[in-house]
Protein backbone atom coordinates (compact mmCIF):
# COMPACT_ATOMS: atom_id res chain seq x y z
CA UNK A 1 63.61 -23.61 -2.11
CA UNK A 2 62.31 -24.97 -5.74
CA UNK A 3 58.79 -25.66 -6.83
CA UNK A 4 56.01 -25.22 -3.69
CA UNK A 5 52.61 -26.15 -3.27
CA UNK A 6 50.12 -23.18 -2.62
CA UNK A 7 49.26 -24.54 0.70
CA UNK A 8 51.72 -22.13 3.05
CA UNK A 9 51.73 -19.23 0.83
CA UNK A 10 47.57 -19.44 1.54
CA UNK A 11 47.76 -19.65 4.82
CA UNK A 12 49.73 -16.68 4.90
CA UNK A 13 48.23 -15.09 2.95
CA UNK A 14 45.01 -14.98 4.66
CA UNK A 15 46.36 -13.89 7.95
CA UNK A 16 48.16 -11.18 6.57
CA UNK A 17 45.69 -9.59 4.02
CA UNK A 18 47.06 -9.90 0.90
CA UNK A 19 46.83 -11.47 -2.42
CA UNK A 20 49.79 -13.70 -4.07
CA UNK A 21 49.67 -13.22 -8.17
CA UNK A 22 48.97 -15.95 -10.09
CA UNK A 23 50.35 -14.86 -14.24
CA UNK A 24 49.64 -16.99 -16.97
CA UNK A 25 53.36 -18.23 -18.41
CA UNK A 26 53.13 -19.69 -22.10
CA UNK A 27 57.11 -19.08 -22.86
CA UNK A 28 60.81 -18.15 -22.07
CA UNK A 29 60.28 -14.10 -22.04
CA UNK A 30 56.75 -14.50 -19.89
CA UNK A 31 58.41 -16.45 -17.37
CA UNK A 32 61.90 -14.25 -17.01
CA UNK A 33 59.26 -11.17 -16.92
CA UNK A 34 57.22 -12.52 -13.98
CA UNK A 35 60.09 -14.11 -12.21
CA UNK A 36 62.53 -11.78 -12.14
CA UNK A 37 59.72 -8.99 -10.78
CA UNK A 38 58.81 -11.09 -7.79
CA UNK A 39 62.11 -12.04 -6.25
CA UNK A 40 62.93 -8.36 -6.76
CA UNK A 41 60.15 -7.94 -4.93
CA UNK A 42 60.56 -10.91 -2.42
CA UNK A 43 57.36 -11.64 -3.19
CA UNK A 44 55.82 -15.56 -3.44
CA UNK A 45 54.32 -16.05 -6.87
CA UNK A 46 51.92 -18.48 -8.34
CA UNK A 47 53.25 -19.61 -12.22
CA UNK A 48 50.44 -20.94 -13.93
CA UNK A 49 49.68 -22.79 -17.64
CA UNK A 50 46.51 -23.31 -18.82
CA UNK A 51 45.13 -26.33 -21.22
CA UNK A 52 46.59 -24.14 -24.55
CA UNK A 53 49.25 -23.08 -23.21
CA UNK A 54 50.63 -26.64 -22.10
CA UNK A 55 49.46 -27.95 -26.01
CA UNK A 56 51.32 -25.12 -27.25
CA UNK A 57 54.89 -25.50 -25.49
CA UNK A 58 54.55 -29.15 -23.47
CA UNK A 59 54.37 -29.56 -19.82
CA UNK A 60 58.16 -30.49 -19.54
CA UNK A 61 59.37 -27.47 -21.36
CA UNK A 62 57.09 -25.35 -18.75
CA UNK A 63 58.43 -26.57 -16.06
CA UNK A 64 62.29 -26.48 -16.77
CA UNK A 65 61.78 -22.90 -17.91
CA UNK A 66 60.40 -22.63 -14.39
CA UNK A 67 63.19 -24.44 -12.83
CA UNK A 68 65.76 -22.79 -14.79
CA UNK A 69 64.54 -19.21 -13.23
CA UNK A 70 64.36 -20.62 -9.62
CA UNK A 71 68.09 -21.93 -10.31
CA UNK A 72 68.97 -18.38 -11.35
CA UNK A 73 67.56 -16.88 -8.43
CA UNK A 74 69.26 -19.02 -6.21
CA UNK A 75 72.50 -17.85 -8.15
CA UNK A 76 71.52 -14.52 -7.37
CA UNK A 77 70.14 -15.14 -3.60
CA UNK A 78 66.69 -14.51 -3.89
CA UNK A 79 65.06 -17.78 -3.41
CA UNK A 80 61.40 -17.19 -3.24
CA UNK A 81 58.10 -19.55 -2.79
CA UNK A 82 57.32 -20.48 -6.34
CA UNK A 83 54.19 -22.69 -7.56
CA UNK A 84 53.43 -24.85 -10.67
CA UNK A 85 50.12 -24.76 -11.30
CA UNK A 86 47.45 -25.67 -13.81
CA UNK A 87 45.11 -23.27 -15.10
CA UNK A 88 41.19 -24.36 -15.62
CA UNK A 89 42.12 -28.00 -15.79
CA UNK A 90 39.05 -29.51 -17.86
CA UNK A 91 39.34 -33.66 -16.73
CA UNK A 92 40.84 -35.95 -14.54
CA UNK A 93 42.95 -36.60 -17.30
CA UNK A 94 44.95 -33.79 -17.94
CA UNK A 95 45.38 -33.05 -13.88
CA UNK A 96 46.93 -36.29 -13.62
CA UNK A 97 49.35 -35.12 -16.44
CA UNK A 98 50.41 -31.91 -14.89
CA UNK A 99 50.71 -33.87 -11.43
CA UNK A 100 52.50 -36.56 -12.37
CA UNK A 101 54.92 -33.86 -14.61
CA UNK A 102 55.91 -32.20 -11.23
CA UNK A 103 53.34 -29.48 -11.30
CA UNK A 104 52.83 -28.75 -7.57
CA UNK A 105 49.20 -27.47 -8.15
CA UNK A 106 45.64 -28.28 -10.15
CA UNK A 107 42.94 -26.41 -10.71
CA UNK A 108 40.24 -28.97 -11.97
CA UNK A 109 37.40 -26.50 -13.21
CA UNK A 110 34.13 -28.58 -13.30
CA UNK A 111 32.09 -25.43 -13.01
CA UNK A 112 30.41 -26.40 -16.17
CA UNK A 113 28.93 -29.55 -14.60
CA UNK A 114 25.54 -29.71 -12.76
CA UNK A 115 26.49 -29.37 -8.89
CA UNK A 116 27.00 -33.35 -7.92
CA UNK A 117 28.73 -33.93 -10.75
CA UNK A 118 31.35 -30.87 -10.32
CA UNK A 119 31.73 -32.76 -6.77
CA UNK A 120 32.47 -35.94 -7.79
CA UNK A 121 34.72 -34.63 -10.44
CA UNK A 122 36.81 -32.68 -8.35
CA UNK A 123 37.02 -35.35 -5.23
CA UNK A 124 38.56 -37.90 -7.63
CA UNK A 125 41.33 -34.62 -8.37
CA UNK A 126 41.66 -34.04 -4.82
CA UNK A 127 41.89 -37.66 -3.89
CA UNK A 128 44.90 -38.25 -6.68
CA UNK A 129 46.22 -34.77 -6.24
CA UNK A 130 46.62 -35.25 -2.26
CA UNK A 131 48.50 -38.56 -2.52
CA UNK A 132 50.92 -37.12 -4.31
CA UNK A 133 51.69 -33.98 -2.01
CA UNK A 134 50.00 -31.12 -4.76
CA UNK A 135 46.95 -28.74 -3.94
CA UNK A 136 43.97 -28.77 -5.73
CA UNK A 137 41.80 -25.21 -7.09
CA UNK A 138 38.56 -25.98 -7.15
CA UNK A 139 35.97 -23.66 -8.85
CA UNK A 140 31.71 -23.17 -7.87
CA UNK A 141 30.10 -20.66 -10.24
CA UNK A 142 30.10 -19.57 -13.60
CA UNK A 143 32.52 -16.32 -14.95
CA UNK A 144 31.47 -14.95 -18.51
CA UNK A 145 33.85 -14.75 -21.05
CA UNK A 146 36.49 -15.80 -23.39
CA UNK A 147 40.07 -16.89 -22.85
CA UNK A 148 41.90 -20.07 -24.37
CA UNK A 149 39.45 -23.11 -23.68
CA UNK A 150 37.20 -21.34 -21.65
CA UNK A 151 34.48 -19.53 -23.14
CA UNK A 152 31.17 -19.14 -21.33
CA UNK A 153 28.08 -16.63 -22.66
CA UNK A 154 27.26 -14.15 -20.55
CA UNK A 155 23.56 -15.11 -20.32
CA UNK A 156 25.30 -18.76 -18.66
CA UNK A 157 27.26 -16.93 -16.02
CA UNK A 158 25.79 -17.20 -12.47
CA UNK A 159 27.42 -16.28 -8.89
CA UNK A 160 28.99 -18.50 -7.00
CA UNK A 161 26.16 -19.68 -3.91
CA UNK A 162 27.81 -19.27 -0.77
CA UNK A 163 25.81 -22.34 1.20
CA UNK A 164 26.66 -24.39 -2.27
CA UNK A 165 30.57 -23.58 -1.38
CA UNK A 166 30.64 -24.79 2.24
CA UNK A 167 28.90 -28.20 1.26
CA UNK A 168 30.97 -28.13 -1.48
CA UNK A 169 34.24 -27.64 -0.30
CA UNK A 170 33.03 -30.06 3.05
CA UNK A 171 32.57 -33.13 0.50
CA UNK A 172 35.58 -32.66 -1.86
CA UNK A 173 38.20 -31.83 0.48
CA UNK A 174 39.52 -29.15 -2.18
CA UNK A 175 42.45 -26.14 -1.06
CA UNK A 176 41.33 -23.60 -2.67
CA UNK A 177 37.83 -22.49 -4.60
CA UNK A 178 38.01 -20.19 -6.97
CA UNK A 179 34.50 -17.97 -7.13
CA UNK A 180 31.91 -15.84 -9.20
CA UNK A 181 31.35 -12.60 -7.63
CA UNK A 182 31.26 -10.36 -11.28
CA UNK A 183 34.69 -10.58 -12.79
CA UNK A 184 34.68 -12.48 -16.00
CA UNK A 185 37.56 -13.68 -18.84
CA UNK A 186 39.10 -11.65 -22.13
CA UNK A 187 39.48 -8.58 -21.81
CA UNK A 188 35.79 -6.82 -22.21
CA UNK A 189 35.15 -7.59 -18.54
CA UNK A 190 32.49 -4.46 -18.10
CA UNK A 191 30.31 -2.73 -20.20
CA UNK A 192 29.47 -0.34 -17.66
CA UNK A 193 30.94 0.91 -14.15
CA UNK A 194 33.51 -2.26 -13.18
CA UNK A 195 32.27 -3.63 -10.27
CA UNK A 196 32.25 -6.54 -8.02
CA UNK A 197 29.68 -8.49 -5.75
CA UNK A 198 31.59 -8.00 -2.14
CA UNK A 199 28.49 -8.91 -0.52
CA UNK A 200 28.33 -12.44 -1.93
CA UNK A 201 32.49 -12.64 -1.33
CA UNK A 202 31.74 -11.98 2.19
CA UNK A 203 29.24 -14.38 2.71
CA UNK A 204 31.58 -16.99 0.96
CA UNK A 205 33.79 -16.03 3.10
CA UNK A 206 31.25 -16.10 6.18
CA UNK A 207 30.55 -19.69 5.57
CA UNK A 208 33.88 -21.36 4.87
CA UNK A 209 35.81 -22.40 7.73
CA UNK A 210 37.95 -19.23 8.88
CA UNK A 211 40.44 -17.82 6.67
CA UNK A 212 39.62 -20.58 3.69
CA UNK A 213 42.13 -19.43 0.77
CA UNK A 214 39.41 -18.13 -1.90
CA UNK A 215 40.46 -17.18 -5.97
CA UNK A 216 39.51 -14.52 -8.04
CA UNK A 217 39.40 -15.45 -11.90
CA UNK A 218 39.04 -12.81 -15.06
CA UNK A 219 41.17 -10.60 -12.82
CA UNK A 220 43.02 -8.61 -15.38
CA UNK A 221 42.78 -4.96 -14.88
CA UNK A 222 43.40 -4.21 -18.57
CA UNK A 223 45.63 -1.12 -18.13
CA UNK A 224 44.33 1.65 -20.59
CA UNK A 225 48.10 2.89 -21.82
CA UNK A 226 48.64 -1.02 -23.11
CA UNK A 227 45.01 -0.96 -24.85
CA UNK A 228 45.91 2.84 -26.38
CA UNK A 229 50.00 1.54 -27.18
CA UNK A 230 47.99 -1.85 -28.94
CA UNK A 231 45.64 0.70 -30.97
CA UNK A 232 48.04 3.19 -31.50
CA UNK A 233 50.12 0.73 -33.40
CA UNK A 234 47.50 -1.12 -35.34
CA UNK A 235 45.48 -3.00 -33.10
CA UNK A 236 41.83 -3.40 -32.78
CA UNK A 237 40.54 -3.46 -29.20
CA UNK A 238 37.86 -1.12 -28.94
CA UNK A 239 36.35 -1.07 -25.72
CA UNK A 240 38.24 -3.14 -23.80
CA UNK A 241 37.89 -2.75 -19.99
CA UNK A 242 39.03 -4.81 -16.97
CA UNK A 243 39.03 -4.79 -13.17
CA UNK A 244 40.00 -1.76 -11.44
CA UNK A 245 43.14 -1.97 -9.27
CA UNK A 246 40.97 -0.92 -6.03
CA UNK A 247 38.46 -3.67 -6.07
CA UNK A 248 41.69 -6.28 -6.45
CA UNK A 249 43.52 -4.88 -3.47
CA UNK A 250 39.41 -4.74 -1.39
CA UNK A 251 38.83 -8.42 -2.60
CA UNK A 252 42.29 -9.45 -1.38
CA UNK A 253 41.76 -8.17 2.54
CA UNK A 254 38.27 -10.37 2.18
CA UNK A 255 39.76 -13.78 1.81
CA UNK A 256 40.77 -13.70 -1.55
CA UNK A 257 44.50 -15.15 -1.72
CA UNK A 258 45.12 -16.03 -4.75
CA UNK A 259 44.71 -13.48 -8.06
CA UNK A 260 44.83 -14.45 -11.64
CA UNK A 261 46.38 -12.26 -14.43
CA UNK A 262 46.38 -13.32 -18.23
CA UNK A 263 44.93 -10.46 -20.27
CA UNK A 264 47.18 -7.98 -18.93
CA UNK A 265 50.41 -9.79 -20.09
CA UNK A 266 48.97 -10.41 -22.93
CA UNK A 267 48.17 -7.18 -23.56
CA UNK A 268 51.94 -5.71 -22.36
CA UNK A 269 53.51 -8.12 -24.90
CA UNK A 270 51.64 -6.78 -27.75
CA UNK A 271 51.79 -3.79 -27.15
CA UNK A 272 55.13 -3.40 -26.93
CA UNK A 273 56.03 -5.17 -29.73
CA UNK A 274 54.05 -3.48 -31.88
CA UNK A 275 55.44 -0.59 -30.60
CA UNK A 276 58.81 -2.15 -31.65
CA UNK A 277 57.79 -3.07 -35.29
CA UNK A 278 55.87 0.71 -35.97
CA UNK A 279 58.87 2.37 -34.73
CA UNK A 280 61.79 0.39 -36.12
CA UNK A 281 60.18 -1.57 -38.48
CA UNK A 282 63.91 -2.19 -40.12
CA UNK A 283 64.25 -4.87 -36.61
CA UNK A 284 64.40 -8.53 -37.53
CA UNK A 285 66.16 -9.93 -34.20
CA UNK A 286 63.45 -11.91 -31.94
CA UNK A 287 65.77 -11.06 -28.95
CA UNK A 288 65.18 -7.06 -29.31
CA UNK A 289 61.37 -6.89 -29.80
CA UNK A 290 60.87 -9.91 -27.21
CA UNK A 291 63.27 -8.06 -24.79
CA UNK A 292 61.31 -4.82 -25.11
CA UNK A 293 58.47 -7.11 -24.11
CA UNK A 294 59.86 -8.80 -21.00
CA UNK A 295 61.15 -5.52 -20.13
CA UNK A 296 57.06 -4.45 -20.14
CA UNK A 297 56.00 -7.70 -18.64
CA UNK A 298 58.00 -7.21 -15.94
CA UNK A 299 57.41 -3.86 -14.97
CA UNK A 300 53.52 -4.39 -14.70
CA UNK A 301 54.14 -7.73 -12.85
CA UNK A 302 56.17 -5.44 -10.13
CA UNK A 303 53.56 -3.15 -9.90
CA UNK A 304 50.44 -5.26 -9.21
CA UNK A 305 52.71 -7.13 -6.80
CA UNK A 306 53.54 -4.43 -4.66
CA UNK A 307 50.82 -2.05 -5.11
CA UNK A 308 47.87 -3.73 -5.49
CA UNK A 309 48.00 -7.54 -4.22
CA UNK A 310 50.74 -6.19 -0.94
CA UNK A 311 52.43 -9.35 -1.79
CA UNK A 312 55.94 -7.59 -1.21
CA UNK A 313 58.35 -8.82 1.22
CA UNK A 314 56.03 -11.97 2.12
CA UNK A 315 58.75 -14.56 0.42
């Protein structure tokens, strides 16, 4: 099957109720991790790089990892819908890149911008981006937080206008939008009760043309055993809360398709390693305390997939 745009799996998506993952990848173990738990799963997945993560290992190197995997499922016969895609893409510029690199999906984030500016901005993506076959994330709104390049105060976050996202999703012709309804980046989401604005997604929702793909950002639940394992073994994240596996698998039967995870692999890779050097601290060889990692990774990939997004069995 090889690299897909998002395009299908959305429209799928949408009719059937159900969320496809979309998990940060930043190198070899991440993407095995992911990979492997979605075409055990038969599930479509979303692989996605953000602006760090392409400095930090190249856009080529991405994407043969990627290609490498899909080659190995083939091997193995489970060839599943896989997407490319760029994560909070900050300029024409680096869009292009990842486009003309073979990514098969942009997310151009000009949320920062005043509104007509974050329009023309993204049109000029879309415009590019459609010529050359890839889908285009758009995103309306402001999420708090911290998380490679994208840090925003929490006093600058606002909700995403749901009469703003129908004009602007009319003029820029975009595939996807990804929206502010109280989820936020990093993993200190909440200082109180987790919760979510499902009145503004269903007005979104309301008035976007029927089942519009829509894309939930700062999604990480930030599973308390991985915080505990990371403090346990010498870490230091006090407090750190995310969004609770219910409201994920409620926003994905309201039009959201398309779920991001960073924080939470993050967080499984540490924590796990950590484990690894407490416990044995006479290891040296990458391959065991990485392995222990992807082992993690991959478990908590297969468990959002099938029991909180429903993506299982949707290849």
């Amino acid at each position: 099957m090889g690299l897909v745009t998002t395009r299908e799996m959305f429209e799928r998506a949408a009719k059937g109720g159900y969320a496809i993952g979309a998990f940060n990848v930043n190198n070899m173990e991440i993407v095995q991790g992911i990979v492997e738990a979605a075409a055990e799963a038969n599930s479509p997945v979303i692989l996605q790089a953000s602006s760090s993560a392409i400095k930090y290992a190249g856009p080529t190197y991405l994407k043969k990892m990627i290609e490498a995997a899909i080659e190995i499922n083939k091997e193995k016969g489970m060839d599943i819908p896989i997407a490319l895609h760029l994560d909070h893409g900050a300029d024409f510029e680096i869009c292009k890149e990842c486009i003309d690199s073979g990514f098969t999906s942009v997310m151009i984030d000009g949320s920062k911008y005043p509104f007509e500016e974050n329009v023309a901005l993204t049109k000029k993506v879309v415009d590019y981006a459609h010529m050359h076959g890839v889908s285009v994330e758009a995103e309306l709104g402001k999420l708090a937080g911290v998380e490679d390049d994208v840090n925003v105060a929490e006093s600058d976050a606002n909700y995403t206008d749901p009469k703003e996202a129908a004009e602007f999703v009319r003029r820029t012709g975009c595939d996807s939008l990804a929206v502010a309804v109280g989820t936020s980046h990093g993993a200190y989401k909440f200082k109180g009760e987790p919760r979510l604005r499902f009145d503004i997604l269903e007005k979104i929702s309301e008035a976007l043309p029927e089942n519009y793909p829509l894309v939930l950002h700062g999604a990480s639940s930030v599973p308390q055993e991985y915080v505990e394992m990371c403090n346990k073994y010498g870490g230091k994240l006090p407090g750190a809360r995310g969004v609770t596996e219910d409201l994920l698998a409620r926003a994905s039967k309201m039009g959201v398709c398309k779920i991001n995870v960073d924080s939470d692999i993050r967080l499984a890779m540490t924590a796990s390693i950590r484990k690894v050097f407490t416990e044995t601290p006479e290891v040296f060889d990458p391959r065991n305390y990485l392995g222990k990692a992807r082992e993690e990774i991959k478990k908590m990939i297969s468990h959002r997939i099938i029991d909180v997004f429903g993506s299982q069995n949707k290849a």
